[in-house]
PDB file of N, CA and C in Angstrom:
ATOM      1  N   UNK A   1     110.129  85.901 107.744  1.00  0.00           N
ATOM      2  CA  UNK A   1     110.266  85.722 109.168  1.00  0.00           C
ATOM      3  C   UNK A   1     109.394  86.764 109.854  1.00  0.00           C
ATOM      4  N   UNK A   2     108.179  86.252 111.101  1.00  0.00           N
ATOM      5  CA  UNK A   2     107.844  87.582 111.256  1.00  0.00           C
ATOM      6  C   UNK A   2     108.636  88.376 111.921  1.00  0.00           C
ATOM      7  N   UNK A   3     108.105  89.527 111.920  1.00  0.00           N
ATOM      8  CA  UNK A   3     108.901  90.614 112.676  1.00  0.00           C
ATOM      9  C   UNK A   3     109.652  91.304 112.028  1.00  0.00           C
ATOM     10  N   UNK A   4     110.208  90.613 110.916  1.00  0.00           N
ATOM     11  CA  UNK A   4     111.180  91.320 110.576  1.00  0.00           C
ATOM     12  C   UNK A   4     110.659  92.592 109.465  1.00  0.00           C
ATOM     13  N   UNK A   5     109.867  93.003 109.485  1.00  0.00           N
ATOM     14  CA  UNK A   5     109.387  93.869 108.539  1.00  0.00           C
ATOM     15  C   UNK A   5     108.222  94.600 109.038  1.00  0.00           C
ATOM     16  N   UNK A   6     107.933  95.794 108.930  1.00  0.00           N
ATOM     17  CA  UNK A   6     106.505  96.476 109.367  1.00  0.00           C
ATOM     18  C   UNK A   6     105.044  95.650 109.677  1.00  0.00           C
ATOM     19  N   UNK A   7     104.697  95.651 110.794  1.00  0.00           N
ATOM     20  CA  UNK A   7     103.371  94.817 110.893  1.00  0.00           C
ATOM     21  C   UNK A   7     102.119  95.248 109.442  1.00  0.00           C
ATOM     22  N   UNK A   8     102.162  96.094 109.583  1.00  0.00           N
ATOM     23  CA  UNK A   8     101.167  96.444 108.319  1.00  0.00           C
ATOM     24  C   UNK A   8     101.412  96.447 106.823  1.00  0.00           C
ATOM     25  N   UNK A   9     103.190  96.416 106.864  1.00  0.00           N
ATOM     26  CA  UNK A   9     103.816  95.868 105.203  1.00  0.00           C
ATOM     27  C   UNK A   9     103.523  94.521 105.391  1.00  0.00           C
ATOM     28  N   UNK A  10     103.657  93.491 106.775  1.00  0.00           N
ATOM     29  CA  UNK A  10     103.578  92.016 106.680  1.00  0.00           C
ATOM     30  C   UNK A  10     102.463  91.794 106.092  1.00  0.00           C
ATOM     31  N   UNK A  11     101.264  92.169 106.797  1.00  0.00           N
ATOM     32  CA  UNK A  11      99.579  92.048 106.822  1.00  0.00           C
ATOM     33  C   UNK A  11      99.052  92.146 105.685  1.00  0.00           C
ATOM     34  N   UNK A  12      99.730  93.333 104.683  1.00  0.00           N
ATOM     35  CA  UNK A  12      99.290  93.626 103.305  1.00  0.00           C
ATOM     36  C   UNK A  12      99.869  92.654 102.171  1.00  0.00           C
ATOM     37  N   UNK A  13     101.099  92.293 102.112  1.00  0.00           N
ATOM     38  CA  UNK A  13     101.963  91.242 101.842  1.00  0.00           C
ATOM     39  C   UNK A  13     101.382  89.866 101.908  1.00  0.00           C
ATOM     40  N   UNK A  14     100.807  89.492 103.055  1.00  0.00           N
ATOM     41  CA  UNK A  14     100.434  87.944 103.359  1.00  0.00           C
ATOM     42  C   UNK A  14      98.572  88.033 102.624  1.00  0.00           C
ATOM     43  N   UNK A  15      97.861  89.328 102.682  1.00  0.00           N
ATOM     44  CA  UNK A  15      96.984  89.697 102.224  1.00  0.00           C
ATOM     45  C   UNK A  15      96.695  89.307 100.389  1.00  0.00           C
ATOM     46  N   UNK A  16      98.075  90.115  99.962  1.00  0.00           N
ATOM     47  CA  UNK A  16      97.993  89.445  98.551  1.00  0.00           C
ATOM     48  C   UNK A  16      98.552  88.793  97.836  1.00  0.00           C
ATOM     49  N   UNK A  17      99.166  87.387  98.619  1.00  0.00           N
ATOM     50  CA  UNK A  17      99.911  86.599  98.536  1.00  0.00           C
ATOM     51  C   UNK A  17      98.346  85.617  98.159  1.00  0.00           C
ATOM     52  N   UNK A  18      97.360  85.824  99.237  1.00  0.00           N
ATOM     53  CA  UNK A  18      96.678  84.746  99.095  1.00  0.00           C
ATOM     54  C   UNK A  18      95.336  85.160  98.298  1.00  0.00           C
ATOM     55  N   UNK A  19      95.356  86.538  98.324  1.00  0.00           N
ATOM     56  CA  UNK A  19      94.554  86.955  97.109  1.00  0.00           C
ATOM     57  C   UNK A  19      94.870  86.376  95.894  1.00  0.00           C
ATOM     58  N   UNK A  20      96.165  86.360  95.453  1.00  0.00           N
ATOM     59  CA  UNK A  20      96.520  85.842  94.253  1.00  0.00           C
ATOM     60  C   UNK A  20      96.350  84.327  93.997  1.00  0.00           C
ATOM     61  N   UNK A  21      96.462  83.285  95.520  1.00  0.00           N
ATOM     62  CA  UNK A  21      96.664  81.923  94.917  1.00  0.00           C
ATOM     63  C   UNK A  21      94.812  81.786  94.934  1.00  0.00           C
ATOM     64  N   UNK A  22      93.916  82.815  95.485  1.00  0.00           N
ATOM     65  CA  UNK A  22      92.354  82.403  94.908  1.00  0.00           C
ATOM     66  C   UNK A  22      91.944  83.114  94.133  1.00  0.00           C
ATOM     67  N   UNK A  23      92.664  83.826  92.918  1.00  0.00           N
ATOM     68  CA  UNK A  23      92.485  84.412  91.783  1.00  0.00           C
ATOM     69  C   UNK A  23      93.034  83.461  90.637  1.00  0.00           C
ATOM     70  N   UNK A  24      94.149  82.536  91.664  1.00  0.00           N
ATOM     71  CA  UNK A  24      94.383  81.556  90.384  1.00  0.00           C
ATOM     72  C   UNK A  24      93.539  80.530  90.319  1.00  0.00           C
ATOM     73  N   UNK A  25      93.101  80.099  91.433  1.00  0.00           N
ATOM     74  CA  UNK A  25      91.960  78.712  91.977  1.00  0.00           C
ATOM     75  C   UNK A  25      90.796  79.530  90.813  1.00  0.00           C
ATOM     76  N   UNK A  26      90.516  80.488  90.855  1.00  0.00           N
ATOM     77  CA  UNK A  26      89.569  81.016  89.735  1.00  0.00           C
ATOM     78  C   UNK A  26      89.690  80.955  88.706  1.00  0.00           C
ATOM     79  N   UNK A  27      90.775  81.595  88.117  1.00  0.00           N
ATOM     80  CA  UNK A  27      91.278  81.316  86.731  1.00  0.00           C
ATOM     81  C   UNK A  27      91.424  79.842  86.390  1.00  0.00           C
ATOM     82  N   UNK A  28      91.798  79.097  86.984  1.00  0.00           N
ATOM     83  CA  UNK A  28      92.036  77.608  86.984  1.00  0.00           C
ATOM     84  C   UNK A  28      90.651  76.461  87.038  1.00  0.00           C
ATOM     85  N   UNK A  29      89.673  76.874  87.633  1.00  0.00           N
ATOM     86  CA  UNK A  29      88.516  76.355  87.664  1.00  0.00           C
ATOM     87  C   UNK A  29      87.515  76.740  85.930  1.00  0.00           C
ATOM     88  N   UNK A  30      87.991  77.993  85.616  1.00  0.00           N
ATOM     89  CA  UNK A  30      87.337  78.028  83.919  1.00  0.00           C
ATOM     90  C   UNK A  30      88.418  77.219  83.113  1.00  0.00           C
ATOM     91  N   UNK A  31      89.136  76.803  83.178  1.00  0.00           N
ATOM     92  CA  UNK A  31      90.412  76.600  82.004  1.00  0.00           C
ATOM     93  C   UNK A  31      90.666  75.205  81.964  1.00  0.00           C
ATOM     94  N   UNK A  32      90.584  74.861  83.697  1.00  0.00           N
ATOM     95  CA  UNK A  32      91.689  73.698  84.116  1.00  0.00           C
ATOM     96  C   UNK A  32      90.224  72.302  84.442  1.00  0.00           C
ATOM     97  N   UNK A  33      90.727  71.055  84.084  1.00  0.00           N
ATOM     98  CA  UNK A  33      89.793  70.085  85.162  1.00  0.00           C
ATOM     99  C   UNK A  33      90.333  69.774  86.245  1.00  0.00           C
ATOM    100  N   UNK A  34      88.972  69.529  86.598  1.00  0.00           N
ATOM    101  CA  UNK A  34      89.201  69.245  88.165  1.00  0.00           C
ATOM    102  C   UNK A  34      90.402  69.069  88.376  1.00  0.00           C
ATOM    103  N   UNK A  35      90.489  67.347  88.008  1.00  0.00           N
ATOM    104  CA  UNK A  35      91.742  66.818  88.562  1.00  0.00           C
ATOM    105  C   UNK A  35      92.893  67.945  88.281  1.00  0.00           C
ATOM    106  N   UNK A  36      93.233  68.497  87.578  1.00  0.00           N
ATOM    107  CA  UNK A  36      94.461  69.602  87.670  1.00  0.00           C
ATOM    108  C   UNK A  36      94.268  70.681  88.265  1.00  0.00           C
ATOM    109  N   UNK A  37      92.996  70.913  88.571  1.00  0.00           N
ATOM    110  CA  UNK A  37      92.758  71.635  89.626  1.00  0.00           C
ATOM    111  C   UNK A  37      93.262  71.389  91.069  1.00  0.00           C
ATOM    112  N   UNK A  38      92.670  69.861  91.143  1.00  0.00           N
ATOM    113  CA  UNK A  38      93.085  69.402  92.721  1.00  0.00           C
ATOM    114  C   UNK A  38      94.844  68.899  93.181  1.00  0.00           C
ATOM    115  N   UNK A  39      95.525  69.161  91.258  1.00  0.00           N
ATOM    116  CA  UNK A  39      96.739  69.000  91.623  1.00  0.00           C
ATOM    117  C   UNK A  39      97.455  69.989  91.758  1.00  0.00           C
ATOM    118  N   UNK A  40      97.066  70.893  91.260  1.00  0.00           N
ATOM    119  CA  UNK A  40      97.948  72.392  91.482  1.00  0.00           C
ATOM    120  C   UNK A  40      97.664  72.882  93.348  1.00  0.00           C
ATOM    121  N   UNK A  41      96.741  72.611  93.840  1.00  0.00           N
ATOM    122  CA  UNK A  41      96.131  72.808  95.347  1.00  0.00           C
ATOM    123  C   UNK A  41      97.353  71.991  96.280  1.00  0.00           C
ATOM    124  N   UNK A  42      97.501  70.603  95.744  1.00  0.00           N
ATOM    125  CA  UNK A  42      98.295  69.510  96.051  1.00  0.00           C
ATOM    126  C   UNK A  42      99.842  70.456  95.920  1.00  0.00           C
ATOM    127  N   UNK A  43     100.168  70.691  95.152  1.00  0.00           N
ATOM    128  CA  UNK A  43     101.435  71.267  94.676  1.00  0.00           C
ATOM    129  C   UNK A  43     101.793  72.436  95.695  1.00  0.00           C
ATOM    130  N   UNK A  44     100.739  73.010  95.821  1.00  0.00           N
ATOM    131  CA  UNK A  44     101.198  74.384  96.840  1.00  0.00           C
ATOM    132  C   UNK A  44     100.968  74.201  98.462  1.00  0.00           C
ATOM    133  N   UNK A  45      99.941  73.272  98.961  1.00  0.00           N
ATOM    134  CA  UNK A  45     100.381  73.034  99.614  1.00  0.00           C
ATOM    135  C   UNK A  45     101.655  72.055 100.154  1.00  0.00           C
ATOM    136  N   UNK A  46     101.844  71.163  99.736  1.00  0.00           N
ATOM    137  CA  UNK A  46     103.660  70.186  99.330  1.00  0.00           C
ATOM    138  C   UNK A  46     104.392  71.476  99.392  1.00  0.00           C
ATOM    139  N   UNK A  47     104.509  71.893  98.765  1.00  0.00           N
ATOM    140  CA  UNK A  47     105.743  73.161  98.678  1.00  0.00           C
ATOM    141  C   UNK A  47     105.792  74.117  99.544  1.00  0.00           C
ATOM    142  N   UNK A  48     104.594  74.344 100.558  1.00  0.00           N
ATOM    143  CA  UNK A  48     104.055  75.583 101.886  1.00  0.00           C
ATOM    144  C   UNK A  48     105.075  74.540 103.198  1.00  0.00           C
ATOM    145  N   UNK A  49     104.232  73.533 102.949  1.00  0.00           N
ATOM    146  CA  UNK A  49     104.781  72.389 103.480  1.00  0.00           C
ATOM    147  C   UNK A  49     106.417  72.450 103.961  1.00  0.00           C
ATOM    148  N   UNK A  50     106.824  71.776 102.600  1.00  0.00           N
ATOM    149  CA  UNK A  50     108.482  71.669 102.724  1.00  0.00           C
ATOM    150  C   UNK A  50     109.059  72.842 102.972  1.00  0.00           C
ATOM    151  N   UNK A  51     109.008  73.969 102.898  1.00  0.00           N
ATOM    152  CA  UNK A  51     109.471  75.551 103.010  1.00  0.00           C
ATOM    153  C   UNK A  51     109.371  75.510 104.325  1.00  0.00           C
ATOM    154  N   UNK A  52     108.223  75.025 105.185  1.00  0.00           N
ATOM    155  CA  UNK A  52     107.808  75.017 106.785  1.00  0.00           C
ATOM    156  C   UNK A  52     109.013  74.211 107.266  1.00  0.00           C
ATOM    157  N   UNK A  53     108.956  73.163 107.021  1.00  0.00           N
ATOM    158  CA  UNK A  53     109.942  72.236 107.213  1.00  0.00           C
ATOM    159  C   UNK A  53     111.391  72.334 107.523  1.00  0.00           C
ATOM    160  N   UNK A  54     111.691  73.127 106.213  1.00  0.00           N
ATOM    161  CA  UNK A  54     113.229  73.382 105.656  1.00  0.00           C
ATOM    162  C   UNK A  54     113.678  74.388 106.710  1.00  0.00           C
ATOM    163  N   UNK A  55     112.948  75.649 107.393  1.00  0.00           N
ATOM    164  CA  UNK A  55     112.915  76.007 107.915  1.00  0.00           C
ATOM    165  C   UNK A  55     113.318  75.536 109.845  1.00  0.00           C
ATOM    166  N   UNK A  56     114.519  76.189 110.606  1.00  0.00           N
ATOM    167  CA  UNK A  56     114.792  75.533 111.641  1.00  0.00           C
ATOM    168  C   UNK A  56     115.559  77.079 112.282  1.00  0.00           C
ATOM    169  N   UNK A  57     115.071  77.259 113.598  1.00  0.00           N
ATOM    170  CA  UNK A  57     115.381  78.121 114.307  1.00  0.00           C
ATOM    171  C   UNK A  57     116.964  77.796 115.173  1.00  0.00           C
ATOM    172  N   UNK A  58     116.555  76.803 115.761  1.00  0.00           N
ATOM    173  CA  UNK A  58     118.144  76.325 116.526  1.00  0.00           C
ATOM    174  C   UNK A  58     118.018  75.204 116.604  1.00  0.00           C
ATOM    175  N   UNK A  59     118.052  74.718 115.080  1.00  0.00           N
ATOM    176  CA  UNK A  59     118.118  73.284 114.766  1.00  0.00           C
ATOM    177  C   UNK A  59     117.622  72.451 115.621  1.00  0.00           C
ATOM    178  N   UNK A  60     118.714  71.294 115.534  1.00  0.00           N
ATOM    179  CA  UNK A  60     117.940  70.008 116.053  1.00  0.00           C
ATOM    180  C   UNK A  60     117.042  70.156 117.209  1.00  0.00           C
ATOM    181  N   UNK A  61     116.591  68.937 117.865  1.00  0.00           N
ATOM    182  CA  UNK A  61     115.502  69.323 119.171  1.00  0.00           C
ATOM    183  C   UNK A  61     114.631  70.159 119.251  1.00  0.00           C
ATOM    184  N   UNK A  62     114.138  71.086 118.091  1.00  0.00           N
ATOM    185  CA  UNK A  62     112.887  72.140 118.114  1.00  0.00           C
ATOM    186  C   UNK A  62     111.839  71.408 117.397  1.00  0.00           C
ATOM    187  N   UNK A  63     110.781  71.757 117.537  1.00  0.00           N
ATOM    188  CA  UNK A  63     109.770  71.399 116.811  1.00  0.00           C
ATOM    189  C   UNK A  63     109.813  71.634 115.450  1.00  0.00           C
ATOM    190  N   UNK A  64     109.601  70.781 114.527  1.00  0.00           N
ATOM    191  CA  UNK A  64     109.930  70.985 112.821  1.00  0.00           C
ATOM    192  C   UNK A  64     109.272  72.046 112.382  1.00  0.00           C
ATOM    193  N   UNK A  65     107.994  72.128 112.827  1.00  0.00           N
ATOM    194  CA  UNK A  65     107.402  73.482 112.107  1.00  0.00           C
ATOM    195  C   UNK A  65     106.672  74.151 113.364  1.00  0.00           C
ATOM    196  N   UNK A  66     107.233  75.323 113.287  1.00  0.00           N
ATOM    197  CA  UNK A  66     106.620  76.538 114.199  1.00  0.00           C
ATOM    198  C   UNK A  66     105.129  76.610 113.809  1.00  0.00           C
ATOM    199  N   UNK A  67     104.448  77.114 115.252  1.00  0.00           N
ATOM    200  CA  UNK A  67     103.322  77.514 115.133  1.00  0.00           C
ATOM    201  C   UNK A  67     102.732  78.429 113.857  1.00  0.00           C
ATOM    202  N   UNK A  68     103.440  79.396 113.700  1.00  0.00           N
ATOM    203  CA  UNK A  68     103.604  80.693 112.751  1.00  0.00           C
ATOM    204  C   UNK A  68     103.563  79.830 111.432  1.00  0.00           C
ATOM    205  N   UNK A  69     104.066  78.729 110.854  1.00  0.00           N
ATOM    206  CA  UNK A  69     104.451  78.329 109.709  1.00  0.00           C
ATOM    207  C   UNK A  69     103.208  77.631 109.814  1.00  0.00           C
ATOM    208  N   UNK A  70     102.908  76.927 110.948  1.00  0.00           N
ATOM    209  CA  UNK A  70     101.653  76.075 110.320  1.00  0.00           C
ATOM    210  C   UNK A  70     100.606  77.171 110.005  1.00  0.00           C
ATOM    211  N   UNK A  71     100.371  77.950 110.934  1.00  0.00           N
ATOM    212  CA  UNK A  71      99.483  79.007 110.445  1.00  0.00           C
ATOM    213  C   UNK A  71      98.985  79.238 109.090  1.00  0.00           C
ATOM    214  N   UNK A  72     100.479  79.393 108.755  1.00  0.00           N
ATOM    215  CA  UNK A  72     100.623  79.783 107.140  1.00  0.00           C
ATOM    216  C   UNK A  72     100.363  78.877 106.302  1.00  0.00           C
ATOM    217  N   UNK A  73     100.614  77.836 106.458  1.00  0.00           N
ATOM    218  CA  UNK A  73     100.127  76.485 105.566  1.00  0.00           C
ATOM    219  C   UNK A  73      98.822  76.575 105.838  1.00  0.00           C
ATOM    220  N   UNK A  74      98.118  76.906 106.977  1.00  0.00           N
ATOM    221  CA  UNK A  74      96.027  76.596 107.072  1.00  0.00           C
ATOM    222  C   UNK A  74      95.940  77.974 106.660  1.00  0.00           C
ATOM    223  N   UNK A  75      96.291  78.932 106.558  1.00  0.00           N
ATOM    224  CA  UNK A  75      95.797  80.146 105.560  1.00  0.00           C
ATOM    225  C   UNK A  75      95.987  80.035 104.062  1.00  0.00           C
ATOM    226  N   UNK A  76      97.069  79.015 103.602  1.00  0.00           N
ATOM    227  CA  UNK A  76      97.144  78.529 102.368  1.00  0.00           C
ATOM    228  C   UNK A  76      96.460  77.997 101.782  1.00  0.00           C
ATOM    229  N   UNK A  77      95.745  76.875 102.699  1.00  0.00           N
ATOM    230  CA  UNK A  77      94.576  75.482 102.279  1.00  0.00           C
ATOM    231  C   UNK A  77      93.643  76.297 102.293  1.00  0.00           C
ATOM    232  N   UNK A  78      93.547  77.154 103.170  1.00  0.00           N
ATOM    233  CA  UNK A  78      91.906  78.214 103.415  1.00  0.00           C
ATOM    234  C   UNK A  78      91.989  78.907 101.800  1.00  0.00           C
ATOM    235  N   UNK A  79      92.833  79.273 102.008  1.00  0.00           N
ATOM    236  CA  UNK A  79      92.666  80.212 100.465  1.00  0.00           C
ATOM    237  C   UNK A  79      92.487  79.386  99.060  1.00  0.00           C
ATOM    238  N   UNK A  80      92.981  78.067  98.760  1.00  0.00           N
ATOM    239  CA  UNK A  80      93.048  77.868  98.062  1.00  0.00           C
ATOM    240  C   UNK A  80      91.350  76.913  97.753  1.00  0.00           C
ATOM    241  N   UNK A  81      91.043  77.051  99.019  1.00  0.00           N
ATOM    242  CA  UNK A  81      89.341  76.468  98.980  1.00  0.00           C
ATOM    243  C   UNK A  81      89.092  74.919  98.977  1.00  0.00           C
TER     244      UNK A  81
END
Protein backbone atom coordinates (compact mmCIF):
# COMPACT_ATOMS: atom_id res chain seq x y z
CA UNK A 1 0.00 0.00 0.00
CA UNK A 2 1.70 3.22 -0.66
CA UNK A 3 2.53 5.22 2.10
CA UNK A 4 2.68 2.92 4.29
CA UNK A 5 6.38 2.52 4.53
CA UNK A 6 9.42 5.02 3.98
CA UNK A 7 9.37 6.73 0.52
CA UNK A 8 12.90 5.65 -0.15
CA UNK A 9 12.43 1.89 1.50
CA UNK A 10 9.24 1.94 -1.14
CA UNK A 11 11.47 3.27 -4.19
CA UNK A 12 14.32 0.77 -3.43
CA UNK A 13 11.83 -2.15 -2.91
CA UNK A 14 9.74 -1.49 -6.18
CA UNK A 15 13.42 -0.88 -7.72
CA UNK A 16 14.35 -4.53 -7.13
CA UNK A 17 11.31 -6.10 -7.48
CA UNK A 18 11.62 -5.29 -11.14
CA UNK A 19 15.24 -5.66 -11.38
CA UNK A 20 14.66 -9.17 -10.60
CA UNK A 21 11.59 -9.98 -12.99
CA UNK A 22 14.36 -8.55 -15.99
CA UNK A 23 17.09 -10.67 -14.63
CA UNK A 24 14.69 -13.47 -15.00
CA UNK A 25 13.39 -12.32 -18.67
CA UNK A 26 17.35 -12.81 -19.06
CA UNK A 27 17.95 -15.88 -17.57
CA UNK A 28 14.86 -17.17 -19.36
CA UNK A 29 15.69 -15.96 -22.86
CA UNK A 30 19.21 -18.36 -22.72
CA UNK A 31 17.36 -21.47 -21.28
CA UNK A 32 13.68 -20.97 -22.14
CA UNK A 33 11.80 -20.73 -25.90
CA UNK A 34 10.19 -18.18 -26.87
CA UNK A 35 6.90 -19.42 -26.47
CA UNK A 36 7.68 -20.05 -22.60
CA UNK A 37 9.15 -17.10 -22.60
CA UNK A 38 6.02 -15.21 -23.75
CA UNK A 39 4.17 -17.41 -21.21
CA UNK A 40 5.88 -16.72 -18.11
CA UNK A 41 5.44 -12.60 -19.22
CA UNK A 42 1.62 -13.75 -19.66
CA UNK A 43 1.68 -15.30 -16.13
CA UNK A 44 2.97 -12.22 -14.30
CA UNK A 45 1.24 -9.98 -15.77
CA UNK A 46 -2.44 -12.19 -15.07
CA UNK A 47 -1.28 -12.35 -11.58
CA UNK A 48 -0.13 -8.16 -11.30
CA UNK A 49 -3.46 -8.06 -12.78
CA UNK A 50 -5.70 -10.08 -10.40
CA UNK A 51 -3.73 -8.77 -7.15
CA UNK A 52 -4.87 -5.10 -8.75
CA UNK A 53 -8.19 -6.32 -8.88
CA UNK A 54 -8.55 -8.28 -5.63
CA UNK A 55 -7.60 -5.27 -4.18
CA UNK A 56 -10.69 -2.67 -3.01
CA UNK A 57 -10.46 0.43 -0.89
CA UNK A 58 -14.27 0.96 0.10
CA UNK A 59 -15.54 -1.65 -1.87
CA UNK A 60 -18.27 -1.59 -4.09
CA UNK A 61 -18.78 1.67 -6.38
CA UNK A 62 -14.89 2.48 -6.60
CA UNK A 63 -13.04 1.99 -9.48
CA UNK A 64 -11.59 -1.76 -9.65
CA UNK A 65 -8.12 -0.78 -10.00
CA UNK A 66 -6.53 2.37 -8.64
CA UNK A 67 -4.42 4.52 -10.55
CA UNK A 68 -1.31 3.42 -8.31
CA UNK A 69 -2.03 -0.36 -9.19
CA UNK A 70 -2.27 0.23 -12.78
CA UNK A 71 0.92 2.00 -12.58
CA UNK A 72 2.31 -1.01 -11.22
CA UNK A 73 1.04 -3.41 -13.72
CA UNK A 74 2.76 -0.82 -16.80
CA UNK A 75 6.01 -0.86 -14.72
CA UNK A 76 5.59 -4.67 -14.74
CA UNK A 77 5.00 -5.04 -18.66
CA UNK A 78 7.87 -2.29 -18.96
CA UNK A 79 10.15 -4.45 -17.12
CA UNK A 80 9.42 -7.52 -18.34
CA UNK A 81 10.14 -6.09 -22.08
Amino acid sequence: MPGSYPAPLEAEARRAFLGHLRDAVALLKGKATPQELDEYKRLIVNLSDKVARAHRESGRGEKPVRDTERAATAAIVEALG
